[in-house]
N, C-alpha and C. Protein backbone atom coordinates (compact mmCIF):
# COMPACT_ATOMS: atom_id res chain seq x y z
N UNK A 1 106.18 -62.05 -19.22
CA UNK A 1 106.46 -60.82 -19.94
C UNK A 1 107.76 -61.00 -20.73
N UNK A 2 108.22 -60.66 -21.80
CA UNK A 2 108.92 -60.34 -22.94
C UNK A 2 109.30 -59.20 -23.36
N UNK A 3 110.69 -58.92 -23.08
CA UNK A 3 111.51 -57.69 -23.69
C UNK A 3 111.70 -58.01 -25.26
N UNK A 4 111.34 -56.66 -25.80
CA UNK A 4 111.75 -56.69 -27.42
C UNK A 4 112.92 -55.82 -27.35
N UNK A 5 114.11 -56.45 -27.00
CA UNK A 5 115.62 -55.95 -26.42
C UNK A 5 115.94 -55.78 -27.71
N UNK A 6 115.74 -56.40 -29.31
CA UNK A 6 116.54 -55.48 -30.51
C UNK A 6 115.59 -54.46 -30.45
N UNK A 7 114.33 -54.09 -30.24
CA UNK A 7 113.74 -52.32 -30.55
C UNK A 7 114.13 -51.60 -29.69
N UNK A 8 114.78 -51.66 -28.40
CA UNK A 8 114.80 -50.95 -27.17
C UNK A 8 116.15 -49.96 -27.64
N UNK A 9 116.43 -48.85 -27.44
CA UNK A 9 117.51 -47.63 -27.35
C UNK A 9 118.46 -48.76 -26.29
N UNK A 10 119.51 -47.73 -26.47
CA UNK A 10 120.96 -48.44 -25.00
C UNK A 10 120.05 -47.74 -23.84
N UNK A 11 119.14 -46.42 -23.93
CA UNK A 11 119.18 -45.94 -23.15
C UNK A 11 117.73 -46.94 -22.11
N UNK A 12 117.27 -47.50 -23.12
CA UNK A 12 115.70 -48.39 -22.63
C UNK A 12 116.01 -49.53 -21.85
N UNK A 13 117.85 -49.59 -22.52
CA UNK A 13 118.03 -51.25 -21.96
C UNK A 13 118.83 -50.81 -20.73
N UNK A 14 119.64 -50.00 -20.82
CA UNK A 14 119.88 -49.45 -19.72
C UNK A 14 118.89 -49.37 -18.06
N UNK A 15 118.00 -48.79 -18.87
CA UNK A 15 116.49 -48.24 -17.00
C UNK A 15 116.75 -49.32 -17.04
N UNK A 16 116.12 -50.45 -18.26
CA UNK A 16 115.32 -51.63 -17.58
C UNK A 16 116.87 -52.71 -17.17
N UNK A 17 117.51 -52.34 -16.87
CA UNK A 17 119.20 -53.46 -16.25
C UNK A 17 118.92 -52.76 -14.94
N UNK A 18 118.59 -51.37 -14.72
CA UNK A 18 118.95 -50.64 -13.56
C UNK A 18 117.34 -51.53 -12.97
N UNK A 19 116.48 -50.96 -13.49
CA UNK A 19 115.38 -51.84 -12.44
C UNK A 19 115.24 -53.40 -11.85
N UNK A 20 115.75 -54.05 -13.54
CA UNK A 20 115.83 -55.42 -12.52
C UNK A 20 116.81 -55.91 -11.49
N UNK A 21 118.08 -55.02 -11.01
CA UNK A 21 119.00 -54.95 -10.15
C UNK A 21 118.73 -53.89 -9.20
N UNK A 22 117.52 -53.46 -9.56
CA UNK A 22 117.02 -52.91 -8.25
C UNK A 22 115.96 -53.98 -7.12
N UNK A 23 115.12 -54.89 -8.12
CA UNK A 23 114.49 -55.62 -7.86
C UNK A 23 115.20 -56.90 -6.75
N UNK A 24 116.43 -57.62 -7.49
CA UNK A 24 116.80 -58.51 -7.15
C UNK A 24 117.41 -58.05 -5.91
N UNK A 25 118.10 -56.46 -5.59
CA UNK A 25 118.63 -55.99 -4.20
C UNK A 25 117.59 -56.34 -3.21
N UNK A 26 116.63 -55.65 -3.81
CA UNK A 26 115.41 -55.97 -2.29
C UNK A 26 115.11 -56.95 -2.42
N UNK A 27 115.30 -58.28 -2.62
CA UNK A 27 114.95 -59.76 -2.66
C UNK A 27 116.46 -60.01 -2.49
N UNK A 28 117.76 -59.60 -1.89
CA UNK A 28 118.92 -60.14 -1.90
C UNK A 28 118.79 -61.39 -0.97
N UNK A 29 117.91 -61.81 -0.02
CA UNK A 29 118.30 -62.45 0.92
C UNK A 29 117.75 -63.90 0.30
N UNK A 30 116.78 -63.87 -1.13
CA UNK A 30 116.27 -65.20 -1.50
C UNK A 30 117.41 -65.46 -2.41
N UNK A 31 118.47 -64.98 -2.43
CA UNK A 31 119.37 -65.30 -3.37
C UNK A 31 120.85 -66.03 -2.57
N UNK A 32 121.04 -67.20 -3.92
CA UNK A 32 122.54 -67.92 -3.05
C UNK A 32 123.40 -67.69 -4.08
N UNK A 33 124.37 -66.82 -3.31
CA UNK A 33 125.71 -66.74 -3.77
C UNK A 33 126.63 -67.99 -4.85
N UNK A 34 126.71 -68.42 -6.24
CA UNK A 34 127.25 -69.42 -6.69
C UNK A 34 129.39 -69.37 -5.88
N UNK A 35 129.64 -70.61 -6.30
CA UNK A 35 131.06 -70.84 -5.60
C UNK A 35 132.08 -70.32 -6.05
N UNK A 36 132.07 -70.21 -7.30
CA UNK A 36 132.27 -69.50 -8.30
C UNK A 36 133.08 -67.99 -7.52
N UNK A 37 131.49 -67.39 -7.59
CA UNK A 37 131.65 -65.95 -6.73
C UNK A 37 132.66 -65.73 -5.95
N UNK A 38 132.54 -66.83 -4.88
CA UNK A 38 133.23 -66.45 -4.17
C UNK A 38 135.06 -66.27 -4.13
N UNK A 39 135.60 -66.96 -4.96
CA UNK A 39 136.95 -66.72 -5.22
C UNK A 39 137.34 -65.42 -5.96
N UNK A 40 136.18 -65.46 -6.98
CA UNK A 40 136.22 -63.70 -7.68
C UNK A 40 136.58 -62.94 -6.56
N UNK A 41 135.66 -62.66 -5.34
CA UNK A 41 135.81 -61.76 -4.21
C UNK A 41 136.89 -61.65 -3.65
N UNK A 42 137.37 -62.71 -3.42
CA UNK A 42 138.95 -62.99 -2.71
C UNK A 42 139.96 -62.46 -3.52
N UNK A 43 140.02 -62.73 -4.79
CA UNK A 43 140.81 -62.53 -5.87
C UNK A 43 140.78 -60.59 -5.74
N UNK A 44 139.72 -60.37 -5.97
CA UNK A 44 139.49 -58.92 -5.75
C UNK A 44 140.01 -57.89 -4.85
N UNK A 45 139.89 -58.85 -3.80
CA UNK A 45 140.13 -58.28 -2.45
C UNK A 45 141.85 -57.95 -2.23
N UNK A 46 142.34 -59.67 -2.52
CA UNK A 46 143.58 -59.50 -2.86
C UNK A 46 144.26 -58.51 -3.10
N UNK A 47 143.74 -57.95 -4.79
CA UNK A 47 144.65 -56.87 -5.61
C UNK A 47 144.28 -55.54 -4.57
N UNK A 48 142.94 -55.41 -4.10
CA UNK A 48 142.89 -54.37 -3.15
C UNK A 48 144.18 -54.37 -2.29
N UNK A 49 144.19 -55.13 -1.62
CA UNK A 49 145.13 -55.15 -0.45
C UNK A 49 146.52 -54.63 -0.91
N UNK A 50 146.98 -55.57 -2.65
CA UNK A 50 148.19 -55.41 -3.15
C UNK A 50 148.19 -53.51 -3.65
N UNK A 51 147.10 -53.17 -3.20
CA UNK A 51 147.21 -51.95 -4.16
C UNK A 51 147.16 -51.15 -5.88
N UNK A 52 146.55 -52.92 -6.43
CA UNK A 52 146.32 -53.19 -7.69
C UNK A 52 144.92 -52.95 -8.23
N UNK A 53 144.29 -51.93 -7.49
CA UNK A 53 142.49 -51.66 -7.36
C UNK A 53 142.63 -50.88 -6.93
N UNK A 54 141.03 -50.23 -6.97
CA UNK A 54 140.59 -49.19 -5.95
C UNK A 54 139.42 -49.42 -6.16
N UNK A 55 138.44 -48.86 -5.18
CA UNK A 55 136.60 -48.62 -5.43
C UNK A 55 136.21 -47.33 -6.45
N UNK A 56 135.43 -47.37 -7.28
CA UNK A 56 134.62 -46.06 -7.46
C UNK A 56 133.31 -46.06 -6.89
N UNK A 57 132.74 -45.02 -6.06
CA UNK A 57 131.43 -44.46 -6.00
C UNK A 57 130.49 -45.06 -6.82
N UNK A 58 129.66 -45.97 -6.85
CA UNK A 58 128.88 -46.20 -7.62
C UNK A 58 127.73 -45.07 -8.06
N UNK A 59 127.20 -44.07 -7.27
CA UNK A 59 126.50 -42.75 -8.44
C UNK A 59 127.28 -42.33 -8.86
N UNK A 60 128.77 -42.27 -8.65
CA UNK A 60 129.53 -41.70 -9.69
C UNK A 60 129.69 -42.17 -10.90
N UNK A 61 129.66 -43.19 -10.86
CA UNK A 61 130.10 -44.04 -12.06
C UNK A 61 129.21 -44.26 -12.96
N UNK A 62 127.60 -44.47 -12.52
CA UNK A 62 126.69 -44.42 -12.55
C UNK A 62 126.30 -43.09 -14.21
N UNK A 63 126.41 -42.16 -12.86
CA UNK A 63 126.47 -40.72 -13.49
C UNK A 63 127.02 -40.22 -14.51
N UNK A 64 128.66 -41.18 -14.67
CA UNK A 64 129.37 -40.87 -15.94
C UNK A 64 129.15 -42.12 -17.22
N UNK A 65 128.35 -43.20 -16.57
CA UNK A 65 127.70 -43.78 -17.84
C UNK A 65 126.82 -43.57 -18.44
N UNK A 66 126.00 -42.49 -18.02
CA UNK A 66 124.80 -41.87 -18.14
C UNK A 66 125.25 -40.71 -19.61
N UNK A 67 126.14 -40.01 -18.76
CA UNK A 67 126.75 -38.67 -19.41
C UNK A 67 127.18 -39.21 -21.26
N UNK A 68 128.15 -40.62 -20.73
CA UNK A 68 128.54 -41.28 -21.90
C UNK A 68 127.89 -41.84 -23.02
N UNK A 69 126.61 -42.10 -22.64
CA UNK A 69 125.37 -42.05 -23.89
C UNK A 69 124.65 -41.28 -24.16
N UNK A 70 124.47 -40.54 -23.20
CA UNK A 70 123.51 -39.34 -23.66
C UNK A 70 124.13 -38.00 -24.95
């Protein structure tokens, strides 16, 4: 199958990013982490700790990227 990703709206390419990262969640366990990754995380974690981060809610965020194209 073949996306025609220049005809698609932000909002078409949007579902279809949200579905195939819905897909690959429920198949997370056939998936290997590259090495890569893993220093990102650390690095991440880091600034957490330093207080240089925070989390957002992902339906929140979600919700206000939604708001932001519509």
């Amino acid at each position: 199958m073949k996306l025609d990703v220049q005809s698609m709206t932000v909002v078409e390419k949007l579902e279809a990013m949200e579905m195939l990262w819905d897909d690959l969640c429920r198949n997370a366990g056939e998936l290997e982490s590259p090495a890569w990754h893993e220093k990102i995380l650390q690095a991440r974690e880091e600034q957490l700790r330093q207080g240089k981060d925070k989390f957002e809610d992902w339906d929140q965020a979600k919700t206000d990227i939604w708001k932001s194209i519509s």
